[in-house]
Protein backbone atom coordinates (compact mmCIF):
# COMPACT_ATOMS: atom_id res chain seq x y z
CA UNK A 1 9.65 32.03 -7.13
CA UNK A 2 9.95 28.61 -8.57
CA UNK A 3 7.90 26.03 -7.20
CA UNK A 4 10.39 22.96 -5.37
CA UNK A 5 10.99 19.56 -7.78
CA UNK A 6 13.01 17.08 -7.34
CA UNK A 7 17.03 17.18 -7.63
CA UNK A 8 17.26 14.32 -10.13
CA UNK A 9 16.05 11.14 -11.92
CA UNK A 10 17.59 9.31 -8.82
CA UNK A 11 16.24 11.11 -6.51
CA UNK A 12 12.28 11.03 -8.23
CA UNK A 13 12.67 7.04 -8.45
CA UNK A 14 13.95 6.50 -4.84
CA UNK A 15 11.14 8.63 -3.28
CA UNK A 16 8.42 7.30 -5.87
CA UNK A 17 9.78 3.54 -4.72
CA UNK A 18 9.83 4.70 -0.64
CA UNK A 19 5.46 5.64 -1.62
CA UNK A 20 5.04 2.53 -3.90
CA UNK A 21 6.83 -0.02 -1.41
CA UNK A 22 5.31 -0.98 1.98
CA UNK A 23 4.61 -2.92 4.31
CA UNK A 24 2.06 -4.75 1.90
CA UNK A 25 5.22 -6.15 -0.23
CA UNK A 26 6.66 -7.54 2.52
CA UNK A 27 4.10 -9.34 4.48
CA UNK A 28 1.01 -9.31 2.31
CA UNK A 29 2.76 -10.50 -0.62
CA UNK A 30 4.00 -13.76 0.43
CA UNK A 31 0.69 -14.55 2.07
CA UNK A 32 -1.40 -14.23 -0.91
CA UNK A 33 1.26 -15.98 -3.26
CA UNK A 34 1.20 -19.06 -1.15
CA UNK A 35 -2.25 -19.15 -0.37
CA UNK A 36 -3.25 -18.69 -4.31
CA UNK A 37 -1.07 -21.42 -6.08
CA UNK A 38 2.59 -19.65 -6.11
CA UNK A 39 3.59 -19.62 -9.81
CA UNK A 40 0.43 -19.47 -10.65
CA UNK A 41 -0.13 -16.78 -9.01
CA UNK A 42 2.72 -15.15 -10.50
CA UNK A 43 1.73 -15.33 -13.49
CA UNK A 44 -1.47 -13.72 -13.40
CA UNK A 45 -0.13 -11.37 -11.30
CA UNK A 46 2.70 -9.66 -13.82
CA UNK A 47 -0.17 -9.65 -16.07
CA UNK A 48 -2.35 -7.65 -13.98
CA UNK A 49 0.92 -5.52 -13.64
CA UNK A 50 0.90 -4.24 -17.30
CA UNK A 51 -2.78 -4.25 -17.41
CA UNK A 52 -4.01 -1.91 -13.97
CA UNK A 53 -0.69 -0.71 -11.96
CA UNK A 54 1.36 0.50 -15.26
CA UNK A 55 -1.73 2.40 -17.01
CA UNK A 56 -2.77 3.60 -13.45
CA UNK A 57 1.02 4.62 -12.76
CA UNK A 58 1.40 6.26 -16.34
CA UNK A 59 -2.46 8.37 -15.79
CA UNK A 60 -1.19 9.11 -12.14
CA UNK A 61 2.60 10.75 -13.35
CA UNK A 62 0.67 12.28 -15.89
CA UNK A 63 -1.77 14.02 -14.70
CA UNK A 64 0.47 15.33 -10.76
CA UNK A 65 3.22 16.62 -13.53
CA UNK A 66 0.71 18.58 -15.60
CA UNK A 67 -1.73 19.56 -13.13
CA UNK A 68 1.06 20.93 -10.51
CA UNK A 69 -2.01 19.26 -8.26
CA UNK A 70 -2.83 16.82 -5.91
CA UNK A 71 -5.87 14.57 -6.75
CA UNK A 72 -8.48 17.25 -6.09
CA UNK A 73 -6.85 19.70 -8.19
CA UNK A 74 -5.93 17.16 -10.64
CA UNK A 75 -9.50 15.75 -11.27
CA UNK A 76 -11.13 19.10 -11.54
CA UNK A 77 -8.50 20.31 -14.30
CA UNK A 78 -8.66 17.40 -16.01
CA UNK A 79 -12.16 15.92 -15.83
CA UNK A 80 -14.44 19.04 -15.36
CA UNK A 81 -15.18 20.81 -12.00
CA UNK A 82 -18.20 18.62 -11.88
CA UNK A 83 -15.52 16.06 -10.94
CA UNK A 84 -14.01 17.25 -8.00
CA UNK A 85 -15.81 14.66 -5.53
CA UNK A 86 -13.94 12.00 -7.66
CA UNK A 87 -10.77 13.47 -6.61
CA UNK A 88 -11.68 14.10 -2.77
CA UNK A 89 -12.54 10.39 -2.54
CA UNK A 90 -9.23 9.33 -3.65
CA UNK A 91 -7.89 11.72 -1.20
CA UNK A 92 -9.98 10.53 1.14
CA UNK A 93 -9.10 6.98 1.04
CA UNK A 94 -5.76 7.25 1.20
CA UNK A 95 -5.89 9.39 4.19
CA UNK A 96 -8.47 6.92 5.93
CA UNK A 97 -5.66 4.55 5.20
CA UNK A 98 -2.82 6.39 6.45
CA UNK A 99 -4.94 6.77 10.07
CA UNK A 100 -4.53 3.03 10.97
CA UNK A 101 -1.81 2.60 8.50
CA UNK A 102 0.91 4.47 11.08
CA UNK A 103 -0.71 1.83 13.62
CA UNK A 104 0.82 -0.71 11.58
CA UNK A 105 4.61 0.83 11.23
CA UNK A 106 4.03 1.36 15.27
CA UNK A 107 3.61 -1.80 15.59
CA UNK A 108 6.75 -2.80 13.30
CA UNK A 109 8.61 -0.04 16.01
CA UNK A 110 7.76 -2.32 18.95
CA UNK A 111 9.05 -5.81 17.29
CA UNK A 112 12.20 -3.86 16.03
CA UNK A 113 12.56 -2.57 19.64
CA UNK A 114 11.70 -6.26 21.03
CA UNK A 115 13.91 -7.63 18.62
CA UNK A 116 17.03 -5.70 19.50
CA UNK A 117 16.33 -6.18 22.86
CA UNK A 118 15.86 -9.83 22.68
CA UNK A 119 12.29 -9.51 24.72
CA UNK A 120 9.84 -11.17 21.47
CA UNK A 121 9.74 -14.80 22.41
CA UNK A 122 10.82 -17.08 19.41
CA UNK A 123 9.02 -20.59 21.13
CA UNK A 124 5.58 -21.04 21.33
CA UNK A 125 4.31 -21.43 24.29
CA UNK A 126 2.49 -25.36 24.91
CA UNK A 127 0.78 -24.25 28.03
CA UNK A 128 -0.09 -20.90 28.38
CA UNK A 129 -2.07 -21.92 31.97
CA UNK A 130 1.59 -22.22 33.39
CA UNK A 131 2.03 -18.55 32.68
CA UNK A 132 4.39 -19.21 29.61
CA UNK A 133 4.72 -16.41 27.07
CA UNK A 134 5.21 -17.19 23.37
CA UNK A 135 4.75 -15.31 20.23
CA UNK A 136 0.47 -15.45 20.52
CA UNK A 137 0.35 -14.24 23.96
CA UNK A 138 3.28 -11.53 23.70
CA UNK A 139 1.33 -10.28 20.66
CA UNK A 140 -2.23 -10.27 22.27
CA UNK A 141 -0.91 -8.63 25.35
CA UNK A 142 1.06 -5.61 22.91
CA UNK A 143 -2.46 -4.89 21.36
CA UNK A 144 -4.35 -5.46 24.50
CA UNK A 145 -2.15 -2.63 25.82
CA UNK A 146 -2.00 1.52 25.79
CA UNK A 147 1.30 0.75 24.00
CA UNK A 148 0.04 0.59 20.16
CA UNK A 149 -1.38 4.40 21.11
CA UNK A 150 2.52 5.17 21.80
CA UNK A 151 3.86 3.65 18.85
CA UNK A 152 1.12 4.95 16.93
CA UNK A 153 1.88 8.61 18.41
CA UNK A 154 5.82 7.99 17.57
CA UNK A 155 5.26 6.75 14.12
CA UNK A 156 3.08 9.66 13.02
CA UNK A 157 6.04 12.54 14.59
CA UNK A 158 8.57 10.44 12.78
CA UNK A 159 6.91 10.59 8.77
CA UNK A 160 5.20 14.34 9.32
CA UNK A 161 9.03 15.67 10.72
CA UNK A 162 9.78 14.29 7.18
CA UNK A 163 7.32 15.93 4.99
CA UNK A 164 7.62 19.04 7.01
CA UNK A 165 11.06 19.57 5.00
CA UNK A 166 9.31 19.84 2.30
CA UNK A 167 10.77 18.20 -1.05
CA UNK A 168 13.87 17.78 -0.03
CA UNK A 169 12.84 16.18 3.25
CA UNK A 170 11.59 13.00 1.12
CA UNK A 171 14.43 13.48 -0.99
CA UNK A 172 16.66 12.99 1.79
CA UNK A 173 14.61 10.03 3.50
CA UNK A 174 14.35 8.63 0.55
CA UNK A 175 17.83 8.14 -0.20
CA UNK A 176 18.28 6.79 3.12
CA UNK A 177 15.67 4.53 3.53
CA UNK A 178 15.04 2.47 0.28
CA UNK A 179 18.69 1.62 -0.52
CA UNK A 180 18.72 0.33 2.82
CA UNK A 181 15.71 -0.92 2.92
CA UNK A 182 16.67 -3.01 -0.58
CA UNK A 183 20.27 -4.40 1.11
CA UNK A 184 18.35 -5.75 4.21
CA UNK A 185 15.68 -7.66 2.03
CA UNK A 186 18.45 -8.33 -0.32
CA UNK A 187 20.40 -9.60 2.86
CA UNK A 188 17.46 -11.72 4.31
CA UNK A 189 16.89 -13.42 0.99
CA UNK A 190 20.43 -14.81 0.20
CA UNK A 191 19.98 -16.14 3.75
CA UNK A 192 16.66 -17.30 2.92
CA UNK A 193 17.72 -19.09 0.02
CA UNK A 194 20.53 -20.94 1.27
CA UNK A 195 18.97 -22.61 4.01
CA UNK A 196 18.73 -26.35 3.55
CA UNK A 197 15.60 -27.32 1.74
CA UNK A 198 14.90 -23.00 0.20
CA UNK A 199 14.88 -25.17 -2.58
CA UNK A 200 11.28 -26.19 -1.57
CA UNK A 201 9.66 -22.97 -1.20
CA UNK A 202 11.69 -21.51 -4.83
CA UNK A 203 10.02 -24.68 -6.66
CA UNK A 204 6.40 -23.85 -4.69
CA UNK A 205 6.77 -20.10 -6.01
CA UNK A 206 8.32 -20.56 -9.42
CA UNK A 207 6.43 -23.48 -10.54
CA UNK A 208 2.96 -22.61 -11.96
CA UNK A 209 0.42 -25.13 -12.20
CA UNK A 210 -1.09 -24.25 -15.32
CA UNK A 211 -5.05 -25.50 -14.76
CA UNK A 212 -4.93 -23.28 -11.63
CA UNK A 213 -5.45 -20.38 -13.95
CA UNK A 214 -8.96 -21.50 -14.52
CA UNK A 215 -9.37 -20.57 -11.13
CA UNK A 216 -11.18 -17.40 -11.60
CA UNK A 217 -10.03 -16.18 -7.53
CA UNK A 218 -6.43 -16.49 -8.72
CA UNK A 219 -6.28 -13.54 -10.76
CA UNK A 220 -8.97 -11.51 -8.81
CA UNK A 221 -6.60 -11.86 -5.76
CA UNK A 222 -3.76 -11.01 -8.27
CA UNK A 223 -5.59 -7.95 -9.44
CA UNK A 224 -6.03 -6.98 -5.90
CA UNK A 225 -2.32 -7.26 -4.99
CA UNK A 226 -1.32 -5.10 -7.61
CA UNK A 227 -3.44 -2.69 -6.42
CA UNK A 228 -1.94 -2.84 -3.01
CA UNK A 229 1.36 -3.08 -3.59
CA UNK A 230 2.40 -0.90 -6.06
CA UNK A 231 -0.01 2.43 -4.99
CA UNK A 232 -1.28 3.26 -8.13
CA UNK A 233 -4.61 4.80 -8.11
CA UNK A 234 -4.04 5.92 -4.66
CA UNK A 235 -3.51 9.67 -5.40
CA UNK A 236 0.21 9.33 -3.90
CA UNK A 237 1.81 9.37 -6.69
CA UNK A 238 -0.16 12.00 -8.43
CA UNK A 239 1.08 13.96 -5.53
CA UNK A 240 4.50 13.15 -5.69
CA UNK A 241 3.93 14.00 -9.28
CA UNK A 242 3.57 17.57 -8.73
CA UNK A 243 7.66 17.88 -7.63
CA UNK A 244 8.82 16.38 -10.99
CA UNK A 245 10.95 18.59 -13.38
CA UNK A 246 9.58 19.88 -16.30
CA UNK A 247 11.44 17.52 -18.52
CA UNK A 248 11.39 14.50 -16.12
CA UNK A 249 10.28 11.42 -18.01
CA UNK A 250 7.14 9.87 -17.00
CA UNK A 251 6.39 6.99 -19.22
CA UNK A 252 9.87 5.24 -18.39
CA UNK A 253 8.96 5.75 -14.93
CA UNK A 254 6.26 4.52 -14.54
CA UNK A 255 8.02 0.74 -15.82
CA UNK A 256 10.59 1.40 -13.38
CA UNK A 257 8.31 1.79 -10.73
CA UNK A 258 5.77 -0.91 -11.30
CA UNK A 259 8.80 -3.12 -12.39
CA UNK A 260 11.01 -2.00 -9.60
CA UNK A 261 8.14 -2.57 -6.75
CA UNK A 262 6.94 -5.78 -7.77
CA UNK A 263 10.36 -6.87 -7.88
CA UNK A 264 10.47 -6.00 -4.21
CA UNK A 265 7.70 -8.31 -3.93
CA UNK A 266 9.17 -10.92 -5.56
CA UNK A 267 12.61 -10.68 -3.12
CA UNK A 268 10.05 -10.85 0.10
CA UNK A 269 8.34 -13.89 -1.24
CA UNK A 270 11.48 -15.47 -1.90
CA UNK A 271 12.74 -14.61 1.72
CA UNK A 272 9.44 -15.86 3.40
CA UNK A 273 8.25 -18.93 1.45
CA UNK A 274 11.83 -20.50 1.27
CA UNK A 275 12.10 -19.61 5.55
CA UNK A 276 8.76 -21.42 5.83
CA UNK A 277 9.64 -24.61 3.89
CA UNK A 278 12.73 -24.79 5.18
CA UNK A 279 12.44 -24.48 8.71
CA UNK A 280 9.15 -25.68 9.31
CA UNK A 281 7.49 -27.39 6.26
CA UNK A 282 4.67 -29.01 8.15
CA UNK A 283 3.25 -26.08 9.05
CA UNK A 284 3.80 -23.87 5.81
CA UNK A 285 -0.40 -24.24 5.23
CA UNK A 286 -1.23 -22.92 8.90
CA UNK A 287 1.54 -20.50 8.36
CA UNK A 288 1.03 -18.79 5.61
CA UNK A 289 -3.06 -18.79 6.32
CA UNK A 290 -2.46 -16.69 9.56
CA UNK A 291 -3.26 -13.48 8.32
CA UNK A 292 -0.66 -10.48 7.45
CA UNK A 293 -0.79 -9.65 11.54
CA UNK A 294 -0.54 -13.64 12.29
CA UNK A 295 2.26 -14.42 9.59
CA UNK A 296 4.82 -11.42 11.09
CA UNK A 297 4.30 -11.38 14.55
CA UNK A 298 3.20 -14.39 15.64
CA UNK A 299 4.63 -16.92 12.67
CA UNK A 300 8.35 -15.03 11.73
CA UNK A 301 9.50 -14.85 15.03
CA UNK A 302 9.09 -18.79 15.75
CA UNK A 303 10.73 -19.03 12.71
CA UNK A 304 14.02 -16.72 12.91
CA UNK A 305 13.73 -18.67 16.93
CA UNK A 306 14.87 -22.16 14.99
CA UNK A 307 17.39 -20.30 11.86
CA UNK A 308 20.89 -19.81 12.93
CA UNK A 309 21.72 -16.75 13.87
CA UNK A 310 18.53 -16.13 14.08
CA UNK A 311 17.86 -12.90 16.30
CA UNK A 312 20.16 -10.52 14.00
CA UNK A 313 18.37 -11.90 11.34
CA UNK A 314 15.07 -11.17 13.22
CA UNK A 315 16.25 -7.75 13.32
CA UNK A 316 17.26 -7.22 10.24
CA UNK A 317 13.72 -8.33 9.09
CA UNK A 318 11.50 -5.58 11.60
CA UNK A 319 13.60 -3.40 10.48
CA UNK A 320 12.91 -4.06 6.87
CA UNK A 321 9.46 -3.93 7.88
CA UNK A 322 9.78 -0.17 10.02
CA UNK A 323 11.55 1.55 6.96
CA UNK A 324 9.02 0.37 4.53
CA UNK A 325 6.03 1.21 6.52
CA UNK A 326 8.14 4.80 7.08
CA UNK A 327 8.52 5.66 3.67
CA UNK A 328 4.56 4.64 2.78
CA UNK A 329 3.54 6.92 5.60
CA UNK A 330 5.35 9.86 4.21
CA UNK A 331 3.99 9.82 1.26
CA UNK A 332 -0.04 9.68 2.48
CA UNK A 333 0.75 12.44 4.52
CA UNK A 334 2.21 14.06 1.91
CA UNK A 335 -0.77 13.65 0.20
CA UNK A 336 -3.10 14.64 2.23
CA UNK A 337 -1.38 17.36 2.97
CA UNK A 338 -1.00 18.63 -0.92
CA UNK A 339 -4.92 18.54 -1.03
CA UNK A 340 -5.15 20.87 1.98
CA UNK A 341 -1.96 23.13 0.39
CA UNK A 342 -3.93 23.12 -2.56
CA UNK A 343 -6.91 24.71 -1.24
CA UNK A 344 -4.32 27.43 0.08
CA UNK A 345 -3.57 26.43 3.72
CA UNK A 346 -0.14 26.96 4.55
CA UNK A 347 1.91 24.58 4.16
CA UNK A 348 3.13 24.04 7.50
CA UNK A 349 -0.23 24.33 8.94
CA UNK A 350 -1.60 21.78 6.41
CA UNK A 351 1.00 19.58 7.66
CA UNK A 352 0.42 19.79 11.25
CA UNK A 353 -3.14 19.60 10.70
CA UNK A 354 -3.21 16.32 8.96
CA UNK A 355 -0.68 14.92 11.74
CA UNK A 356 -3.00 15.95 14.60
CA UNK A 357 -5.95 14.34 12.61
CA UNK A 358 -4.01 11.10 12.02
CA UNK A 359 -3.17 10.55 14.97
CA UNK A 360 -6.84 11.14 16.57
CA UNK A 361 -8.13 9.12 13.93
CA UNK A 362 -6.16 6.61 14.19
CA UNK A 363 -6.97 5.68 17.88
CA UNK A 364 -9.64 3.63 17.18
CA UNK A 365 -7.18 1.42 15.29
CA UNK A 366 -4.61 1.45 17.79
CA UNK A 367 -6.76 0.58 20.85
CA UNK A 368 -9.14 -2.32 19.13
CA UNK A 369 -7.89 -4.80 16.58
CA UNK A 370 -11.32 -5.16 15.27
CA UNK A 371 -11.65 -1.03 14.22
CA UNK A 372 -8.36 -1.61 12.37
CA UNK A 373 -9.59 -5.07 10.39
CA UNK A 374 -12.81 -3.38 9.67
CA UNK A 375 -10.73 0.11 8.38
CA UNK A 376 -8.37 -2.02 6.38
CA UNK A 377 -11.08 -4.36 4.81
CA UNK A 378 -13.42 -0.55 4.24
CA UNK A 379 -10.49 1.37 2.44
CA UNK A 380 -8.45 -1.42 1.03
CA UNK A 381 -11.93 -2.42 -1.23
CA UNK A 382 -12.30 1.41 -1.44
CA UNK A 383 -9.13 1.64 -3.46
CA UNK A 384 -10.25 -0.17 -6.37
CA UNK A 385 -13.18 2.34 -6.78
CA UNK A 386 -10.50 5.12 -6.85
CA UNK A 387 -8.45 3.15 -10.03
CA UNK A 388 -12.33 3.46 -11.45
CA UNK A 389 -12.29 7.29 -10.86
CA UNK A 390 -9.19 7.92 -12.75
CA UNK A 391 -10.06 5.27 -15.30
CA UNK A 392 -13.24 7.96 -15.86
CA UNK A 393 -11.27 11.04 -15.52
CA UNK A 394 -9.19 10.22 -18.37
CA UNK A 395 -11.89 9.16 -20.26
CA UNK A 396 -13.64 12.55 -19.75
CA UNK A 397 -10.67 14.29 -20.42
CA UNK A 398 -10.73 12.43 -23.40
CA UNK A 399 -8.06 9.28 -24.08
CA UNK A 400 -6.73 10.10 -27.25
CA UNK A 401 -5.58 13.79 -26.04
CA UNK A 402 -4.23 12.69 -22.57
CA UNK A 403 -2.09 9.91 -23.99
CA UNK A 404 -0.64 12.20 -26.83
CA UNK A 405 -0.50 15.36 -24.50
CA UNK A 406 -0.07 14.51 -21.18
CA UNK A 407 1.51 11.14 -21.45
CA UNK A 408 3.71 11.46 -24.01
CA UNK A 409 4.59 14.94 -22.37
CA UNK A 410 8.18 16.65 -23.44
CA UNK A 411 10.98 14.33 -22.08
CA UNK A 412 9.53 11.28 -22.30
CA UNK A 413 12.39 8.37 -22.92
CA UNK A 414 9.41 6.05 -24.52
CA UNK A 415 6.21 7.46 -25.95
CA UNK A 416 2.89 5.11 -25.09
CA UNK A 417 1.19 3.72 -28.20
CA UNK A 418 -2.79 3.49 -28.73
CA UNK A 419 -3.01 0.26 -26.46
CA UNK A 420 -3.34 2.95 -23.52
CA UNK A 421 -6.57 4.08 -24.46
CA UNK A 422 -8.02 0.23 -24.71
CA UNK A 423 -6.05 -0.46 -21.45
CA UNK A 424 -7.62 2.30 -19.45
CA UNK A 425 -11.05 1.06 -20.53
CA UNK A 426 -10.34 -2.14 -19.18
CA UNK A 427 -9.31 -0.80 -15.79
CA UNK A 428 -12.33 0.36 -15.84
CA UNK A 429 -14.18 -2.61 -16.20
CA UNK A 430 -11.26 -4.56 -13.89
CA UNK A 431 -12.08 -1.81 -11.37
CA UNK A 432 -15.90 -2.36 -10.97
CA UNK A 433 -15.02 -6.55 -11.53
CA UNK A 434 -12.98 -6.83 -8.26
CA UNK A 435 -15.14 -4.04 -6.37
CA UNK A 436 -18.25 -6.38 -6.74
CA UNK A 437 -16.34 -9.88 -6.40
CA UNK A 438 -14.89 -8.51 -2.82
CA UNK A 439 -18.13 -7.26 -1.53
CA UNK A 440 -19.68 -10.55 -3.10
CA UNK A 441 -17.48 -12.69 -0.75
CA UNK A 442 -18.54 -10.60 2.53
CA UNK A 443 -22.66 -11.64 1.73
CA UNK A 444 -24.07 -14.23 3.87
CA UNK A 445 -27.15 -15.32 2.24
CA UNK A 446 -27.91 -17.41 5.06
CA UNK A 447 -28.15 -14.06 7.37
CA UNK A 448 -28.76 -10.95 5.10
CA UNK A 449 -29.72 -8.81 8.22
CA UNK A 450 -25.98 -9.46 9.52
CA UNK A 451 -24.80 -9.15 6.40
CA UNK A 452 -26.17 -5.57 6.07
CA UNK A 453 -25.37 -4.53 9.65
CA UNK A 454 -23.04 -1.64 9.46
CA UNK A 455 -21.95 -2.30 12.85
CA UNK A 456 -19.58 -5.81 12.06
CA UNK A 457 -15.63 -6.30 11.02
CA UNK A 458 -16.00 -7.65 7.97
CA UNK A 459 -19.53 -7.57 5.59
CA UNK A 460 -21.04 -5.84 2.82
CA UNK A 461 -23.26 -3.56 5.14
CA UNK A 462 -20.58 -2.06 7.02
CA UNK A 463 -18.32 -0.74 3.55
CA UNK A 464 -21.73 0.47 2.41
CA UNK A 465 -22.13 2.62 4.98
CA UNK A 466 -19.15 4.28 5.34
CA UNK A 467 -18.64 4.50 1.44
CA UNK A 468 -22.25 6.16 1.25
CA UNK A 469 -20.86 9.05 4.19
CA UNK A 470 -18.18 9.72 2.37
CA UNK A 471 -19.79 10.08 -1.35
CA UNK A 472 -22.64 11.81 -0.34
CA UNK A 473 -20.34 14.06 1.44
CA UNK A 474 -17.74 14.84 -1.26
CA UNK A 475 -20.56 14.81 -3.60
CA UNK A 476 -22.31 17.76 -1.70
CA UNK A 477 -19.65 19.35 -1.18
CA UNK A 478 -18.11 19.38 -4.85
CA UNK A 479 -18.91 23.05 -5.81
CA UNK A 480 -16.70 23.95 -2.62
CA UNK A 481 -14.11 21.83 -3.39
CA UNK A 482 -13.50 22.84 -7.01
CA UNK A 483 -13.43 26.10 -5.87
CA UNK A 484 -10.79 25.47 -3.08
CA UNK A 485 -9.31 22.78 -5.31
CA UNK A 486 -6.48 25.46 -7.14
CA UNK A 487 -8.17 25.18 -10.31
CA UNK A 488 -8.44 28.04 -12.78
């Protein structure tokens, strides 16, 4: 029997867009553009685009297409069984994202709800002793409340009933949810832009200041976006990989996708910035310095409050927000499911299974706000030590072969010169560059005991910890695992 791929060209680009794009386009985007210069930003930004999501993209197509694997299986093919734990903690990451991850699209379930319902206050409230609710104290009390564990619940049954159709499940969600998800950002952004004074917030994005690019944060922060928001070196597509065609291109692809994503990006930072300036421009600083969870549910609502027509606009936007975070979801579980499928569970079971544990392990998220800002600050840092691991699994496959073999595999539209193998060095060295910058910034050398506590939100001590679990643990285990893994 033939193993399931994917209908068509179409069809592989909308379902590798509905992993790539996510919540993190939408509302971590803008945040980090405006809070690191705008077009300066930008610039070092589509740079980091060519120079870590592209190569990552290209090893990640590569290596799911070749490998019929998911990371596991790919890494222990590719790299040597002695590899596997390099594979498993990609795998792993990903997962321990997708736990608090489906807290996040919950959340985007409620506003969408609220929204339609016309129950999220747009006004803030002046004096909350009077028993006044505005956008703070409607989003304190949602968190403070069982309900996150019900949306969390409801947005885990809605992405496994997905996968659980197998390949033409995403197919079919796919082609549902990212063309609609485009027209609705498409939507909010001509609206965005013809507000009076959009012009404001274009000018603030599209205007580099050239001497901010000595700022050495500026591109670390744009290194880190691209890492975020286009999913390579996440394993996801890797595992999406495994469904293309024999003769599917890969190297054309993989510009589409990183091109395609960012330019997702790009149509949400339009749509937020040029809100912000033009509706309230006094407070674009304290606005866009809230925080991802501060900018969309305490900050967009005040602002869609004062735009007319506001409310279906509101709408419009949570929904954005609830198909992206949707199609992201899928595709972890996916994922982690392949891993499991790959060590020859069932693949219903394997589904299930990773379902139940997401949603167990994802309570901690959904009841306290600081488990889910200590997961996201763990893992996010944690990805950029997986686009390290398959920097060194190509490099131990051995560049020059994987490029001209794998890369430039039959139907390829474009075939990937010799700049690939200096490229993947440098993500490499990129990878272990932002990995130490990011725990640098968490060290308090004024209080190196709390900075080494594992038990905090946010510090050096407490990724250490959990990072040290999880290698030793793979690590140990690696014999197992490349024996379970699917390899020959």
């Amino acid at each position: 029997m033939s193993k399931p791929v994917f209908s068509s060209r179409t069809a592989t680009m909308l379902a590798m867009l509905g992993m790539a794009v996510g919540t993190g386009n939408i509302w971590r985007f803008p945040r980090i553009a405006a809070s690191n210069g705008g077009g300066s930003f930008l610039v070092a930004w589509v740079v980091f685009l060519l120079l870590w999501s592209i190569p990552l993209i290209l090893v990640e197509f590569a290596s799911g297409k070749s490998t019929r694997s998911g990371p596991v299986g790919a890494f222990t093919r590719l790299a040597g069984k002695g590899s596997s734990w390099m594979g498993a903690w990609v795998a792993f990451v990903s997962t321990a994202i997708m736990f608090y991850y489906s807290v996040v699209m919950g959340w985007t379930i409620r506003y969408l709800f609220g929204s339609v319902t016309g129950t999220v206050p747009t006004a803030a409230c002046t004096d909350a002793a009077a028993g006044c609710v505005g956008p703070t104290q409607y989003w304190e009390a949602f968190i403070g409340s069982p309900w996150p564990i019900v949306t969390h619940a409801l947005a885990m049954i809605l992405a496994v009933s997905v996968v659980l159709r197998g390949v033409r499940g995403i197919e079919r969600a796919a082609r549902i949810l990212i063309p609609s998800l485009l027209v609705l950002v498409v939507i909010l952004t001509i609206r965005a832009v013809t507000l009076d004074g959009a012009s404001a917030g274009l000018a603030f994005l599209f205007t580099p200041t050239w001497s901010d690019l000595a700022n050495a944060d500026i591109w670390l922060e744009a290194l880190t976006q691209n890492a975020w928001d286009t999913g390579a070196g996440w394993g996801l597509i890797t595992a999406y990989a495994v469904y293309l065609r024999k003769q599917e291109d890969t190297t054309l692809n993989a510009f589409m996708l990183g091109f395609g994503n960012n330019s997702v990006s790009l149509l949400a930072g339009i749509m937020v910035l040029c809100t912000v300036f033009a509706i309230m421009p006094n407070a674009a600083s304290e606005i866009v310095g809230a925080g991802n969870e501060g900018l969309t549910f305490i900050w967009v609502p005040q602002l869609f409050g004062q735009m007319p027509g506001g409310s279906v606009f509101m709408i419009l936007f949570f929904l954005a927000l609830v198909f992206a975070a949707w199609s992201s979801l899928i595709a972890m579980i996916e994922m982690a499911s392949r891993v499991l499928t790959d060590a020859g569970a069932p693949r219903q079971k394997a589904i299930l299974t990773i379902g139940a544990l997401g949603f167990v392990l994802g309570l901690p998220s959904a009841i306290w706000i600081e488990v889910f800002r200590n997961q996201d600050w763990v893992w996010g840092v944690g990805l950029m030590v997986s686009g390290l691991f398959f920097a060194i699994m190509v490099m131990k496959h051995g560049l020059e072969k994987f490029r001209t073999t794998l890369v430039n595999s039959s139907g390829s539209d474009i075939t990937i010169g010799p700049w690939f193998n200096v490229v993947i060095k440098l993500v490499a060295v990129q990878a272990v560059v932002i990995t130490v910058w990011w725990l640098w910034q968490a060290v308090d050398l004024e209080d190196l005991g709390g900075t080494l506590t594992p038990f905090s939100q946010f510090n050096v001590g407490t990724v250490l910890i959990q990072w040290a679990i999880a290698l030793a643990a793979f690590i140990g285990l690696n014999r197992w695992l490349a024996a379970r893994s699917g390899a020959d």
